[in-house]
PDB file of N, CA and C in Angstrom:
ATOM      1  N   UNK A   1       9.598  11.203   0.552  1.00  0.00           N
ATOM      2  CA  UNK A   1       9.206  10.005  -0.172  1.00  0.00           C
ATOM      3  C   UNK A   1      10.114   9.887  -1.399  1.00  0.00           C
ATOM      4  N   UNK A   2      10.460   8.681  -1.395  1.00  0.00           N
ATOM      5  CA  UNK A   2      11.523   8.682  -2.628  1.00  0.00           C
ATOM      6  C   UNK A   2      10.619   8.450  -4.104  1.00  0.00           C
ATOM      7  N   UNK A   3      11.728   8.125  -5.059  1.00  0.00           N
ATOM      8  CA  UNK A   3      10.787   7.533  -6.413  1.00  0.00           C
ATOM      9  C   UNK A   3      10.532   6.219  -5.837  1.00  0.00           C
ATOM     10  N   UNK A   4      10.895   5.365  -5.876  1.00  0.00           N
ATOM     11  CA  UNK A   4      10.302   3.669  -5.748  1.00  0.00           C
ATOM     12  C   UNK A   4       9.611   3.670  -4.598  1.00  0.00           C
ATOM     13  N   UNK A   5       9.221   4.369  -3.745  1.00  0.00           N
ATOM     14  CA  UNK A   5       7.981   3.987  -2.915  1.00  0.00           C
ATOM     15  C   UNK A   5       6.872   4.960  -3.698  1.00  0.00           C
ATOM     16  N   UNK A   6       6.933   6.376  -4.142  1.00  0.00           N
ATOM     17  CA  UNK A   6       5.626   6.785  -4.918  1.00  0.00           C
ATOM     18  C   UNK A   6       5.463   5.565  -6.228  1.00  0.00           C
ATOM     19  N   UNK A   7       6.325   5.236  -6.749  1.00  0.00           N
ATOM     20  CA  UNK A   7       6.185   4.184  -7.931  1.00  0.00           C
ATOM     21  C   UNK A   7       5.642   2.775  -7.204  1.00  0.00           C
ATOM     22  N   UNK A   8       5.956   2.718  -6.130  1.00  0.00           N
ATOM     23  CA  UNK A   8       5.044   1.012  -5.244  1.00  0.00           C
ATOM     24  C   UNK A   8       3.152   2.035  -4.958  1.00  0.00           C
ATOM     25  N   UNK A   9       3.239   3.006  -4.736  1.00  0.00           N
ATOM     26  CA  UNK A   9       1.875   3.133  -4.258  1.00  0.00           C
ATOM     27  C   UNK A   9       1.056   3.888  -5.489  1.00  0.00           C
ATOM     28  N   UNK A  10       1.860   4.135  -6.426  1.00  0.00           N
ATOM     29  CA  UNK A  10       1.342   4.367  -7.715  1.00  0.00           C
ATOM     30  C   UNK A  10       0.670   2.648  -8.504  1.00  0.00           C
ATOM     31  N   UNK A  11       1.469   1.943  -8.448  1.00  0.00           N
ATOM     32  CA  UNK A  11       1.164   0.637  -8.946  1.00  0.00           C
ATOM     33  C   UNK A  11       0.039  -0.128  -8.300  1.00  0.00           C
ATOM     34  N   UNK A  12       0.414   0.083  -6.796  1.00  0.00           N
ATOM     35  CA  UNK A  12      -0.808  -0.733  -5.975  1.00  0.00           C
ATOM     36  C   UNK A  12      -2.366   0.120  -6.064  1.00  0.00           C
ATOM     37  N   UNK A  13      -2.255   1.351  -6.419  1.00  0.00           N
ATOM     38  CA  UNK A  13      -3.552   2.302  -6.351  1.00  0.00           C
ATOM     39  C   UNK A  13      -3.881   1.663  -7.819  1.00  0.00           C
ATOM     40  N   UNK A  14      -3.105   1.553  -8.473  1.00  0.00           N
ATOM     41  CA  UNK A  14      -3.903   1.280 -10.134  1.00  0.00           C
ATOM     42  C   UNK A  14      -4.403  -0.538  -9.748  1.00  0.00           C
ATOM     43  N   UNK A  15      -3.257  -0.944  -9.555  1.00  0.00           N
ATOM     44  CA  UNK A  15      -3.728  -2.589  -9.225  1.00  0.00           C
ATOM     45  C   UNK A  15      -5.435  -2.375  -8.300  1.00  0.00           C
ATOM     46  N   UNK A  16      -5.362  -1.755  -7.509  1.00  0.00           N
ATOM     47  CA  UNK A  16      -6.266  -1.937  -6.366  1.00  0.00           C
ATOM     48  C   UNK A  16      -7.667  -1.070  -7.519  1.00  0.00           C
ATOM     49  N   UNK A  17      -7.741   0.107  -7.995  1.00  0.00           N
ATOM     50  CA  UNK A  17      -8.636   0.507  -8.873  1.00  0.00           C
ATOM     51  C   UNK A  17      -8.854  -0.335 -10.082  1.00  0.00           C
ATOM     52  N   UNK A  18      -7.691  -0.948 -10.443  1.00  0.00           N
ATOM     53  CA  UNK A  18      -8.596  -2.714 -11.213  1.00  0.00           C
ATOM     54  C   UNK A  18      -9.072  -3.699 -11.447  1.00  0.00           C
ATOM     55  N   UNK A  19      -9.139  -3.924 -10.098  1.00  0.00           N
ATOM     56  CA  UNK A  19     -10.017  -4.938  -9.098  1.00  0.00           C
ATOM     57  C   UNK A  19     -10.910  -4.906  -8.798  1.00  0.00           C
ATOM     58  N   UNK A  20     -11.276  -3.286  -8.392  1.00  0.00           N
ATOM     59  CA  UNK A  20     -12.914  -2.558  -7.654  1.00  0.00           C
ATOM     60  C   UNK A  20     -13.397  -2.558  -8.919  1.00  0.00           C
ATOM     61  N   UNK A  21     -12.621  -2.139 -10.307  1.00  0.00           N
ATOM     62  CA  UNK A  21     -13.748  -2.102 -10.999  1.00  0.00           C
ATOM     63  C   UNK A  21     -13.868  -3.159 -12.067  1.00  0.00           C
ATOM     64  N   UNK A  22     -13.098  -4.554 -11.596  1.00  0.00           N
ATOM     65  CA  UNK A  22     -13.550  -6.017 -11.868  1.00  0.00           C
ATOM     66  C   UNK A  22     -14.575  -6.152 -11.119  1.00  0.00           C
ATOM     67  N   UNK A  23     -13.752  -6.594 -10.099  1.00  0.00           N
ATOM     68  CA  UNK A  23     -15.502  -7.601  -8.415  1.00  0.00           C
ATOM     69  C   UNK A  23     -14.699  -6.372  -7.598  1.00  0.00           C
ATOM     70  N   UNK A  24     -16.068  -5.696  -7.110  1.00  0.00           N
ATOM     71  CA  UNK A  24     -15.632  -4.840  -5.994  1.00  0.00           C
ATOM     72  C   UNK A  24     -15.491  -5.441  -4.830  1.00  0.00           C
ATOM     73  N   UNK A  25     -15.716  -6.502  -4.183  1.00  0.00           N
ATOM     74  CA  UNK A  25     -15.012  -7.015  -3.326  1.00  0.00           C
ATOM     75  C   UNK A  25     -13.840  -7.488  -3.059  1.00  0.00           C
ATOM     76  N   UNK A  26     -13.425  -7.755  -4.193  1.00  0.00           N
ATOM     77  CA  UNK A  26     -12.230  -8.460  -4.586  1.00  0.00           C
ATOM     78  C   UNK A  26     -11.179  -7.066  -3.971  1.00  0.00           C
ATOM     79  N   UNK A  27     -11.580  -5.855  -4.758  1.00  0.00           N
ATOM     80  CA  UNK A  27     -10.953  -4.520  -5.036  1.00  0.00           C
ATOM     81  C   UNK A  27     -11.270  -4.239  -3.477  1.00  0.00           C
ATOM     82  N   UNK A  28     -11.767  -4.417  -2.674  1.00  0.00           N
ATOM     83  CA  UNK A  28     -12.007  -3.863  -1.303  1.00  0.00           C
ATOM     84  C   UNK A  28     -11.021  -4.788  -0.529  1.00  0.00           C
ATOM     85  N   UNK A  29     -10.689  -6.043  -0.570  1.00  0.00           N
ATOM     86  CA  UNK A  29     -10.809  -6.869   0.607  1.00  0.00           C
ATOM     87  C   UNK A  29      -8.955  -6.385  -0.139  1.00  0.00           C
ATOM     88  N   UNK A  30      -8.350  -6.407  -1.524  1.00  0.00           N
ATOM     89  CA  UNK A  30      -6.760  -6.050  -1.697  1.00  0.00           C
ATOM     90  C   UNK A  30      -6.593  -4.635  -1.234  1.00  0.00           C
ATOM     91  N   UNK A  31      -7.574  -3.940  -1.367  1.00  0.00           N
ATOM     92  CA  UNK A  31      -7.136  -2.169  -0.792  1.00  0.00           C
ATOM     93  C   UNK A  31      -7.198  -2.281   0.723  1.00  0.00           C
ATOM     94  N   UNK A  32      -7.512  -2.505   1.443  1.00  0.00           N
ATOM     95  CA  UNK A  32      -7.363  -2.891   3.185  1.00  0.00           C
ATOM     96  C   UNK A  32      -6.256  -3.745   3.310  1.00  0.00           C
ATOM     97  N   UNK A  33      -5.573  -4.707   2.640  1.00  0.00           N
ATOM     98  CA  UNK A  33      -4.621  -5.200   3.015  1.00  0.00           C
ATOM     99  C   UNK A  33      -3.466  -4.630   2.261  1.00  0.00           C
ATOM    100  N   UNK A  34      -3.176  -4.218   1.558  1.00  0.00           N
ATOM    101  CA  UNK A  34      -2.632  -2.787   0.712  1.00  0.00           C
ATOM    102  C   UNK A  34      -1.861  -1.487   1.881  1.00  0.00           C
ATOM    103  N   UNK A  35      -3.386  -1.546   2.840  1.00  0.00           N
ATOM    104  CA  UNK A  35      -3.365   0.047   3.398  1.00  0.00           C
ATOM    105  C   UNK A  35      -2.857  -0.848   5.067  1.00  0.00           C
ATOM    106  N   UNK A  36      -2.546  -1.941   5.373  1.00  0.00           N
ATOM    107  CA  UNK A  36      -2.511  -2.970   6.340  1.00  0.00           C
ATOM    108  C   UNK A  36      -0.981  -2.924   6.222  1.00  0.00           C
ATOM    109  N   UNK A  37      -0.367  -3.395   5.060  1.00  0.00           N
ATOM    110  CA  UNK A  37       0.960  -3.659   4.628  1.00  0.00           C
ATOM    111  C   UNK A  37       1.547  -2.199   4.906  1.00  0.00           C
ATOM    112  N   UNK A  38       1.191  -1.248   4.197  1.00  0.00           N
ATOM    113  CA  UNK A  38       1.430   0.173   4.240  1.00  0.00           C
ATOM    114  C   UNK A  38       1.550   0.159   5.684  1.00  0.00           C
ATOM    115  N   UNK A  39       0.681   0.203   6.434  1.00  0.00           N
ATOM    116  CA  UNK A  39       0.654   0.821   7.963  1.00  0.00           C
ATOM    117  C   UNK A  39       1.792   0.023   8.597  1.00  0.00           C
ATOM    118  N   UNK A  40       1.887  -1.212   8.539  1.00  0.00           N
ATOM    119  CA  UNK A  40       3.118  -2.190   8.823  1.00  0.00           C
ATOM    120  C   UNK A  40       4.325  -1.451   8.781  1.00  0.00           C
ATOM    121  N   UNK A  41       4.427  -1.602   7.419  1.00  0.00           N
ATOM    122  CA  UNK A  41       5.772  -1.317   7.121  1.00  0.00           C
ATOM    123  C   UNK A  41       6.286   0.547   7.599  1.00  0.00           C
ATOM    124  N   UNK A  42       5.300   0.828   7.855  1.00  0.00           N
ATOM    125  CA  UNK A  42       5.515   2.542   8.158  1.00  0.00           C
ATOM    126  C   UNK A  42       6.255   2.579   9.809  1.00  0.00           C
ATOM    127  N   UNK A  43       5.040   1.166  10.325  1.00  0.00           N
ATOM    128  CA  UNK A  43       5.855   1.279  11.856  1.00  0.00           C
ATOM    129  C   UNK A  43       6.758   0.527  12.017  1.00  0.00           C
ATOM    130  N   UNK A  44       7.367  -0.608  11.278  1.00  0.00           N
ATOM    131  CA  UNK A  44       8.608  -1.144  11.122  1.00  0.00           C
ATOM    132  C   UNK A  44       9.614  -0.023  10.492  1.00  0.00           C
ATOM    133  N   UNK A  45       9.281   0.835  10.326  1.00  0.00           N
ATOM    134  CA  UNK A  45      10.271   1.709   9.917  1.00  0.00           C
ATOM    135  C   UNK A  45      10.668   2.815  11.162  1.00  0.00           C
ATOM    136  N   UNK A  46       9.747   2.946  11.259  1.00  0.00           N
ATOM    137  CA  UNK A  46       9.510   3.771  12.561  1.00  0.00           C
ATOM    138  C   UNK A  46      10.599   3.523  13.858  1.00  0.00           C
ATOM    139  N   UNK A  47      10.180   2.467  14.008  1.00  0.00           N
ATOM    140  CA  UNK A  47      10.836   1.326  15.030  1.00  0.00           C
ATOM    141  C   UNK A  47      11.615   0.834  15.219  1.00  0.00           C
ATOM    142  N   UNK A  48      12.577   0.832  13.747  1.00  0.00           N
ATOM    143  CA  UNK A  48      14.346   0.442  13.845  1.00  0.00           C
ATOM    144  C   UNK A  48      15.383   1.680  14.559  1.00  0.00           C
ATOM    145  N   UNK A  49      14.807   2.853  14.249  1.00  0.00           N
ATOM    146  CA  UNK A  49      15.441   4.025  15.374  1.00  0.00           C
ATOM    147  C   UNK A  49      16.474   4.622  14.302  1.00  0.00           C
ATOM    148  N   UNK A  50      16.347   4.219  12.940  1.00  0.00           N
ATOM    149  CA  UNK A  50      17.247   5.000  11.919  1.00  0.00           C
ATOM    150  C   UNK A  50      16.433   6.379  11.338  1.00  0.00           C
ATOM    151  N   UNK A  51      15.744   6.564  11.729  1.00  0.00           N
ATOM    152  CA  UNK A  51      15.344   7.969  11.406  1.00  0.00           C
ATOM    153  C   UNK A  51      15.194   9.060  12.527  1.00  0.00           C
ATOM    154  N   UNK A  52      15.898   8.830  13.412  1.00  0.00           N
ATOM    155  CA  UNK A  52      16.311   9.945  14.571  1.00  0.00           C
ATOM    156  C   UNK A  52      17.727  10.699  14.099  1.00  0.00           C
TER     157      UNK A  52
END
């Protein structure tokens, strides 16, 4: 893991923990699409065949 992706999931965990503890729904419905984007982009990475 490099710095700028721990620094993207450092930012989105604080963004997403300031939301839950604004409207916890609010903070629920951005942490699932957060962890949605994450899973995305993990298998678009996956899937270009540059990490063989």
């Amino acid at each position: 893991m490099d710095a700028r992706t721990l620094l993207l999931l450092t930012l989105s965990a604080a963004i997403v923990g300031y939301a839950s503890y604004r409207d916890p729904k609010i903070g629920a419905a951005i942490g699932v699409a957060v962890v949605v984007v994450t899973l995305l982009a993990y298998l678009i990475k996956e899937g270009d065949g540059k990490n063989q």
